[in-house]
C-alpha atoms as a PDB file:
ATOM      1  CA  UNK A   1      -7.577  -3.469 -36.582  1.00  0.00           C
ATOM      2  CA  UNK A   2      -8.045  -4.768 -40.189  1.00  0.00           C
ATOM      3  CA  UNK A   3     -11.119  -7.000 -39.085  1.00  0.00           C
ATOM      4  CA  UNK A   4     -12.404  -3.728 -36.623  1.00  0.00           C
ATOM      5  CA  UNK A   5     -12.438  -1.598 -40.095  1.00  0.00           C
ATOM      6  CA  UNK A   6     -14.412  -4.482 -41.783  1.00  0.00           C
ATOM      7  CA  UNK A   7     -17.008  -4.407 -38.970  1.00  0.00           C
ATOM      8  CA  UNK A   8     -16.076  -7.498 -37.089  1.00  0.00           C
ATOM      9  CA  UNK A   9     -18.285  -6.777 -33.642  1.00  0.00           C
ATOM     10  CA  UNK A  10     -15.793  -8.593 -31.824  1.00  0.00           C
ATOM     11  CA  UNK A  11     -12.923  -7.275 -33.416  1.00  0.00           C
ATOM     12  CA  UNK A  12     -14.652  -3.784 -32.438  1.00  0.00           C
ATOM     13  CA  UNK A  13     -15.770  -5.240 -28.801  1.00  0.00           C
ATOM     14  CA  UNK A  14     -11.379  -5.965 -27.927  1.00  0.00           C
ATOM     15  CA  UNK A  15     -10.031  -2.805 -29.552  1.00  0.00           C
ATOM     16  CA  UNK A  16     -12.627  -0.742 -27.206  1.00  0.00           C
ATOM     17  CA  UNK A  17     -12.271  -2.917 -24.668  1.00  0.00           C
ATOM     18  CA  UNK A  18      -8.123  -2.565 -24.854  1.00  0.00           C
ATOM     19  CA  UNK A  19      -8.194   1.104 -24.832  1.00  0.00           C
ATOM     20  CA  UNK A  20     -11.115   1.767 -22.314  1.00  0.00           C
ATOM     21  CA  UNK A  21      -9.219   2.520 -19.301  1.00  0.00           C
ATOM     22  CA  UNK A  22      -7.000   4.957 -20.980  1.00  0.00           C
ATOM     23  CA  UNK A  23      -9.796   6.948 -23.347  1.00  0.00           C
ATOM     24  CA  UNK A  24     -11.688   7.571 -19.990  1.00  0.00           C
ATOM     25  CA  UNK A  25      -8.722   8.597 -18.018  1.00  0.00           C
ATOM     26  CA  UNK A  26      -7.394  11.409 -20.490  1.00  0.00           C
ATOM     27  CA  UNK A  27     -11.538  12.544 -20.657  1.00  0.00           C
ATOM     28  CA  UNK A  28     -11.446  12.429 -16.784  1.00  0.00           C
ATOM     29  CA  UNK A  29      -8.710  14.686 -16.682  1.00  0.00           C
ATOM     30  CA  UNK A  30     -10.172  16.741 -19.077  1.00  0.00           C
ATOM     31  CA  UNK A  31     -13.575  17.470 -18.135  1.00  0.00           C
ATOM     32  CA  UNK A  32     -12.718  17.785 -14.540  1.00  0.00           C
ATOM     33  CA  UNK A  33     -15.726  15.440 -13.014  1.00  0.00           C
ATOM     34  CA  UNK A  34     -16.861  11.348 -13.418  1.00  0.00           C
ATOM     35  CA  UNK A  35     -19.981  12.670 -15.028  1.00  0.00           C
ATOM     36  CA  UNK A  36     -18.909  14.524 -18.002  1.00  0.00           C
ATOM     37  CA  UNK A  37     -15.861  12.244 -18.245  1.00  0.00           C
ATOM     38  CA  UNK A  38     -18.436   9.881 -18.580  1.00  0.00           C
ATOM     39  CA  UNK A  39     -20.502  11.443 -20.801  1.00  0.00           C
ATOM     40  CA  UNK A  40     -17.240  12.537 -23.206  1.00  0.00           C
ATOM     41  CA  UNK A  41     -15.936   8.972 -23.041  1.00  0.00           C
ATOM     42  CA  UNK A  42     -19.283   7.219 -24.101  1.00  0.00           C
ATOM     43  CA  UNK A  43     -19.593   9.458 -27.062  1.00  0.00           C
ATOM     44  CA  UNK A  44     -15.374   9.052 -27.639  1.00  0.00           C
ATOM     45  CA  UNK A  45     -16.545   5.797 -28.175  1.00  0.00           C
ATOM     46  CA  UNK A  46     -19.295   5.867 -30.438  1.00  0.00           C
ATOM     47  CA  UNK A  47     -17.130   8.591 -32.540  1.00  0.00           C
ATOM     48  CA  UNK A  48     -14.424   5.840 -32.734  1.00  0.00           C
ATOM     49  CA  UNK A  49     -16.584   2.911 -34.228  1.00  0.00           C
ATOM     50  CA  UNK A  50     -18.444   5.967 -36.328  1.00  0.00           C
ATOM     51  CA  UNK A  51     -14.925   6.826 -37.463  1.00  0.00           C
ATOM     52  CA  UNK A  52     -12.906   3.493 -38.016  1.00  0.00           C
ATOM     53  CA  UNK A  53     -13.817   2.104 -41.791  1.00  0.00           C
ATOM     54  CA  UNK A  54     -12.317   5.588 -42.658  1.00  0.00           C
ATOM     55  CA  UNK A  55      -9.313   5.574 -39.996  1.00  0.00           C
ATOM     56  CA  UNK A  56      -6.368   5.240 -42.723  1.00  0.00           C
ATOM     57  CA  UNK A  57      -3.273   4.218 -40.634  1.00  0.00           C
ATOM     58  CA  UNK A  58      -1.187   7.829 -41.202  1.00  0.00           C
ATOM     59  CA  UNK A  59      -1.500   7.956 -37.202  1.00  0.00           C
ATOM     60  CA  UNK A  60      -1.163   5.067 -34.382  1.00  0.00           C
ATOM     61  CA  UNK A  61      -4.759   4.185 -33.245  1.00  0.00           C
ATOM     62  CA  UNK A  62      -3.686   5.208 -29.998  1.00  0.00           C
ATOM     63  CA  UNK A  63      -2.999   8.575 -31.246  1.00  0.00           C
ATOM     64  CA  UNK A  64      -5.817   9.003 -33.398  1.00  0.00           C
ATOM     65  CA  UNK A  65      -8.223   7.212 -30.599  1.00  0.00           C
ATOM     66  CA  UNK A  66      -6.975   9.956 -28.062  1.00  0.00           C
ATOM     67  CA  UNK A  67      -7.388  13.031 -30.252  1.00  0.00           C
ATOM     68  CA  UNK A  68     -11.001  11.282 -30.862  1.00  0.00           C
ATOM     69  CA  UNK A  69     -11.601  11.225 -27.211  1.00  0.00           C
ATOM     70  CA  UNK A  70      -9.827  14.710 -26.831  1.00  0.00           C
ATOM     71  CA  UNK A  71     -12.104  16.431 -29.037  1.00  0.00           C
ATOM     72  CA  UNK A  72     -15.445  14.054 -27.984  1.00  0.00           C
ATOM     73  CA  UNK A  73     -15.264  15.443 -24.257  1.00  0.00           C
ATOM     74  CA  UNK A  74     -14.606  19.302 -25.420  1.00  0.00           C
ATOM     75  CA  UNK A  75     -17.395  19.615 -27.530  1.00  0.00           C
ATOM     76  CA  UNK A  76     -19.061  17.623 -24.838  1.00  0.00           C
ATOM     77  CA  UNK A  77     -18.367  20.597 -21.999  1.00  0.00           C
ATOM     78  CA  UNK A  78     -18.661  22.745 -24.840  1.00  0.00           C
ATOM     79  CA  UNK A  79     -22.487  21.797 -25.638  1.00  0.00           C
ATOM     80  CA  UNK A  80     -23.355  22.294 -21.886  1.00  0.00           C
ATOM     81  CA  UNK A  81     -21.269  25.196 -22.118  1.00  0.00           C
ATOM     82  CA  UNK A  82     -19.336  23.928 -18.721  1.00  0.00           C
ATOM     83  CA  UNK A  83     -15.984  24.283 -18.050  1.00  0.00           C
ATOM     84  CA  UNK A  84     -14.404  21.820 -15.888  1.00  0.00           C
ATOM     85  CA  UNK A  85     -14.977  21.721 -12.362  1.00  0.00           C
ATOM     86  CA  UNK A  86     -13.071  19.850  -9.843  1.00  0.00           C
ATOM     87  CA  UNK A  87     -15.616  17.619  -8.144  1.00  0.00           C
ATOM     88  CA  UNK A  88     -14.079  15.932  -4.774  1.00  0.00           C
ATOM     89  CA  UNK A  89     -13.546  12.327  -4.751  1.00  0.00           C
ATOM     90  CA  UNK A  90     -14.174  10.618  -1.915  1.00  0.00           C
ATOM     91  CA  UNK A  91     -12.129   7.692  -1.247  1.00  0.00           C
ATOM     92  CA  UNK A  92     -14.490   4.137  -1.510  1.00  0.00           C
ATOM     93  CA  UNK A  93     -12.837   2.528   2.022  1.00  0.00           C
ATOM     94  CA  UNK A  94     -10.626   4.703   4.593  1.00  0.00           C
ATOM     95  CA  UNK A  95      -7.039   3.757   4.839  1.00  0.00           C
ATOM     96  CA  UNK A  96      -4.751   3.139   7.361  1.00  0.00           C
ATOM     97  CA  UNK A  97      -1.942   3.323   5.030  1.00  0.00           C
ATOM     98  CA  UNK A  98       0.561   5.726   6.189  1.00  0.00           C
ATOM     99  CA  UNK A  99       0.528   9.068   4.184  1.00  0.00           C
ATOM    100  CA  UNK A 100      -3.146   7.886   2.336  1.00  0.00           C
ATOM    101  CA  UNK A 101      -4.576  11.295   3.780  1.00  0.00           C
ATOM    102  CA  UNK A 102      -1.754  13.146   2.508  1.00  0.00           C
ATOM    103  CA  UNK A 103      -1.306  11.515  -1.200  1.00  0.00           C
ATOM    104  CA  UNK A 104      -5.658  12.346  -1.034  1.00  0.00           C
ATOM    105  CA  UNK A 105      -5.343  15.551  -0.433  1.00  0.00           C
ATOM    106  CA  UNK A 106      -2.721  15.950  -3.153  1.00  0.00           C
ATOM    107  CA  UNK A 107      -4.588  14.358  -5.668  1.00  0.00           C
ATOM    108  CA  UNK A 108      -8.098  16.584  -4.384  1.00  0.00           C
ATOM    109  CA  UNK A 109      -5.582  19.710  -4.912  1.00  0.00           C
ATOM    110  CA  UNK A 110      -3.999  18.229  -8.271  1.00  0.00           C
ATOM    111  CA  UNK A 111      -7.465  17.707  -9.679  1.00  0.00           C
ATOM    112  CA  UNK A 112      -8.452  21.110  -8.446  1.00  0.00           C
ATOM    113  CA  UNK A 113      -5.845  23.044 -10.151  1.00  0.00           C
ATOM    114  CA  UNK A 114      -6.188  21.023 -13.635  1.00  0.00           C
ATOM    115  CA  UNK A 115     -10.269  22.094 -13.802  1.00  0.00           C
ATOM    116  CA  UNK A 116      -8.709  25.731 -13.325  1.00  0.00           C
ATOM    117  CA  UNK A 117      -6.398  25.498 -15.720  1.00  0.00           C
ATOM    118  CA  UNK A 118      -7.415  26.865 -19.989  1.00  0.00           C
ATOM    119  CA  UNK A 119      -7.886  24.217 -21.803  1.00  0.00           C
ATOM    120  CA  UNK A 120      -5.208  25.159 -24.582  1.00  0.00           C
ATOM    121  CA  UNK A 121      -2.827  23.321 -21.316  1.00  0.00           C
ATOM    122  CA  UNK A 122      -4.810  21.495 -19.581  1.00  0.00           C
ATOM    123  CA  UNK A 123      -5.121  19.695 -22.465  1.00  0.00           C
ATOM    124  CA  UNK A 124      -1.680  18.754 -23.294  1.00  0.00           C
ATOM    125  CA  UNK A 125      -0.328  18.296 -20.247  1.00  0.00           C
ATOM    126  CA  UNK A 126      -3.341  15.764 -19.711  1.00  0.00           C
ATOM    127  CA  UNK A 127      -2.189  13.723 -22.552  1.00  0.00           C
ATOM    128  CA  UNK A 128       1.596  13.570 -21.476  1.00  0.00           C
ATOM    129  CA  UNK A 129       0.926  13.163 -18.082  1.00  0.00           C
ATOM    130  CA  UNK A 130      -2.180  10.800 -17.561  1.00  0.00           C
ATOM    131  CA  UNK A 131      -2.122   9.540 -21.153  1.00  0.00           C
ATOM    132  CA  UNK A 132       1.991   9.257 -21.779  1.00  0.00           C
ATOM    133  CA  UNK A 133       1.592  10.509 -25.243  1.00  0.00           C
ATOM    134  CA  UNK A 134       5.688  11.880 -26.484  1.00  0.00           C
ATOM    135  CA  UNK A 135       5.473  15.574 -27.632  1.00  0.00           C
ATOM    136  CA  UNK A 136       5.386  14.569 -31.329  1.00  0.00           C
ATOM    137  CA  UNK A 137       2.273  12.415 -30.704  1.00  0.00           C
ATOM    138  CA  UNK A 138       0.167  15.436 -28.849  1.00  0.00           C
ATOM    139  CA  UNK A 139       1.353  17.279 -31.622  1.00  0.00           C
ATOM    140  CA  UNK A 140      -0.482  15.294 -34.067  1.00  0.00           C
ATOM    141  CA  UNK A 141      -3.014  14.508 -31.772  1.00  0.00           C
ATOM    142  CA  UNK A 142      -4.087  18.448 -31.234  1.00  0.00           C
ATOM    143  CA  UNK A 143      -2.314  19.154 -34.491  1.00  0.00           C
ATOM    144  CA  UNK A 144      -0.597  21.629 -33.244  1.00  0.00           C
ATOM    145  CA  UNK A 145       3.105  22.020 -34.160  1.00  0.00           C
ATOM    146  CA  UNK A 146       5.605  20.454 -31.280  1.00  0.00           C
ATOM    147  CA  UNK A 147       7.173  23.754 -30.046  1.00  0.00           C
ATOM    148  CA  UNK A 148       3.313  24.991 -29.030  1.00  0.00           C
ATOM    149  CA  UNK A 149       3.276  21.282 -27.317  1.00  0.00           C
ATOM    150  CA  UNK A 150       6.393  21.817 -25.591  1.00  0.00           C
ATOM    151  CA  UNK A 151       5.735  25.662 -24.798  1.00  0.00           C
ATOM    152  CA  UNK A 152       1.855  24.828 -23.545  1.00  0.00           C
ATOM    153  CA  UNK A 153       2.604  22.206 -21.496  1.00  0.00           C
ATOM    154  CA  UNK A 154       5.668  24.213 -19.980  1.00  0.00           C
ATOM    155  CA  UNK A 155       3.421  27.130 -19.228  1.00  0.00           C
ATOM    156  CA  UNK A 156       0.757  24.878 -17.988  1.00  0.00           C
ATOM    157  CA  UNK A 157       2.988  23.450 -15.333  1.00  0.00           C
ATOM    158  CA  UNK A 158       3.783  26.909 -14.344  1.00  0.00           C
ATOM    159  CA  UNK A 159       0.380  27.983 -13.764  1.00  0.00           C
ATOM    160  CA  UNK A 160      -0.080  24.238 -11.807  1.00  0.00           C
ATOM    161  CA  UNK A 161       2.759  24.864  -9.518  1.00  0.00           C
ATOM    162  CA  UNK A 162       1.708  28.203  -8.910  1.00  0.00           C
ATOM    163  CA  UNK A 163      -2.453  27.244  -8.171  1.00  0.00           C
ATOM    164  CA  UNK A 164      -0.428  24.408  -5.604  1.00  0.00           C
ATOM    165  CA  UNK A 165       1.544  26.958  -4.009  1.00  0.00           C
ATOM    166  CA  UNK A 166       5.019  25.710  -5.423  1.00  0.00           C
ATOM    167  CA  UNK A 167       6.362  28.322  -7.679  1.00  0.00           C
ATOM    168  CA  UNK A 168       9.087  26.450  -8.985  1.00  0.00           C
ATOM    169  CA  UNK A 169       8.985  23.983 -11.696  1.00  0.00           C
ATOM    170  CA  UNK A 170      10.515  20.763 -11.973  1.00  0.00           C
ATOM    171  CA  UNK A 171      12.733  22.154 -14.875  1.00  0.00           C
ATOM    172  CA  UNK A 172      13.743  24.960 -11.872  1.00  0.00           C
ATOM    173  CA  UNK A 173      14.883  22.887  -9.396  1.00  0.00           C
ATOM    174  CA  UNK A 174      18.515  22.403  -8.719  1.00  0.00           C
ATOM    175  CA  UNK A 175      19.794  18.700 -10.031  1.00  0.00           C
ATOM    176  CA  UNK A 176      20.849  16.463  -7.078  1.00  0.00           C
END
C-alpha cells in the first residue's frame, strides 16, 4: 500500500490486480448489466489510483476501494440516467450437470429482481451478499449508520423474496 501511495506502477498494477474480481462483481450487481458494470468498474478504477496518495488508512482499503466502486458505478447509471436493467446471461457452453437449468434460471430471476430493486437496498444487500462486507463495514462504506444497514438490507430481502414469489424471509422461516 505504502509503495501504491508513493506511485510505485507496480505496486499500483498488484493492488488493482488483487481486488479486480471483487470491485467488478459488487458494480455488476449494481448496475444490473456487463456493460455498465463495465463501464462503473473501469472508472472505480481510475477513481482509486486518482484517490490513493490521499487514502489515509481511517478505513480498510477494501472498504474504502468498495465505497469507491459503489459510488463510481451510481454516478455512472446516474450520468446515462439508467437504472439497472437485468440483461439475460446466457450460459458460454450448455451443461449436462444435473440441476444447471434450474440454478440458471435462479440466478436469471435473482439478477432480475436485484435491477428492480431501489438502490438505497440494492445497494447494501449487494455489498453483504456478493461483496461479504459485515454491517459495520457497509456502514462506513455508504456512511450510513448500522441500524439503516441492518433495516435496508432487511427490507431489501423482503421486497427480493416477494419479486421471487417467496414471501417469507430467511429470518421467517422456522429453525430446523
Amino acid at each position: 500500500m505504502a509503495r501504491a501511495q508513493q506511485g510505485d506502477a507496480e505496486a499500483v498494477n498488484e493492488l488493482l490486480r488483487r481486488h479486480y474480481d471483487r470491485l467488478y462483481a459488487v458494480c455488476r450487481r449494481v448496475a444490473g448489466n456487463d456493460a455498465d458494470a463495465a463501464d462503473g468498474c473501469q472508472e472505480a478504477l481510475l477513481a482509486i489510483v486518482r484517490g490513493l496518495p490521499r487514502f489515509d488508512g481511517r478505513s480498510t482499503f477494501r472498504t474504502w476501494s468498495y465505497r469507491v466502486a459503489t459510488n463510481a458505478c451510481l454516478d455512472e447509471l446516474r450520468r446515462r440516467k439508467r437504472r439497472p436493467v437485468a440483461v439475460e446471461e446466457i450460459p458460454e457452453a450448455p451443461s449436462d450437470e444435473p440441476g444447471h437449468d434450474d440454478r440458471l434460471a435462479d440466478h436469471l430471476n435473482l439478477t432480475g429482481a436485484l435491477g428492480q430493486l431501489a438502490e438505497e437496498f440494492r445497494v447494501p444487500i449487494v455489498l453483504r451478499d456478493v461483496a461479504g462486507m459485515d454491517y459495520a463495514e457497509i456502514a462506513e462504506t455508504l456512511e450510513i449508520p448500522p441500524g439503516t444497514v441492518r433495516s435496508r438490507i432487511a427490507r431489501g430481502r423482503r421486497h427480493l423474496a416477494g419479486s421471487l414469489g417467496n414471501q417469507t424471509t430467511s429470518d421467517q422461516r422456522p429453525s430446523e
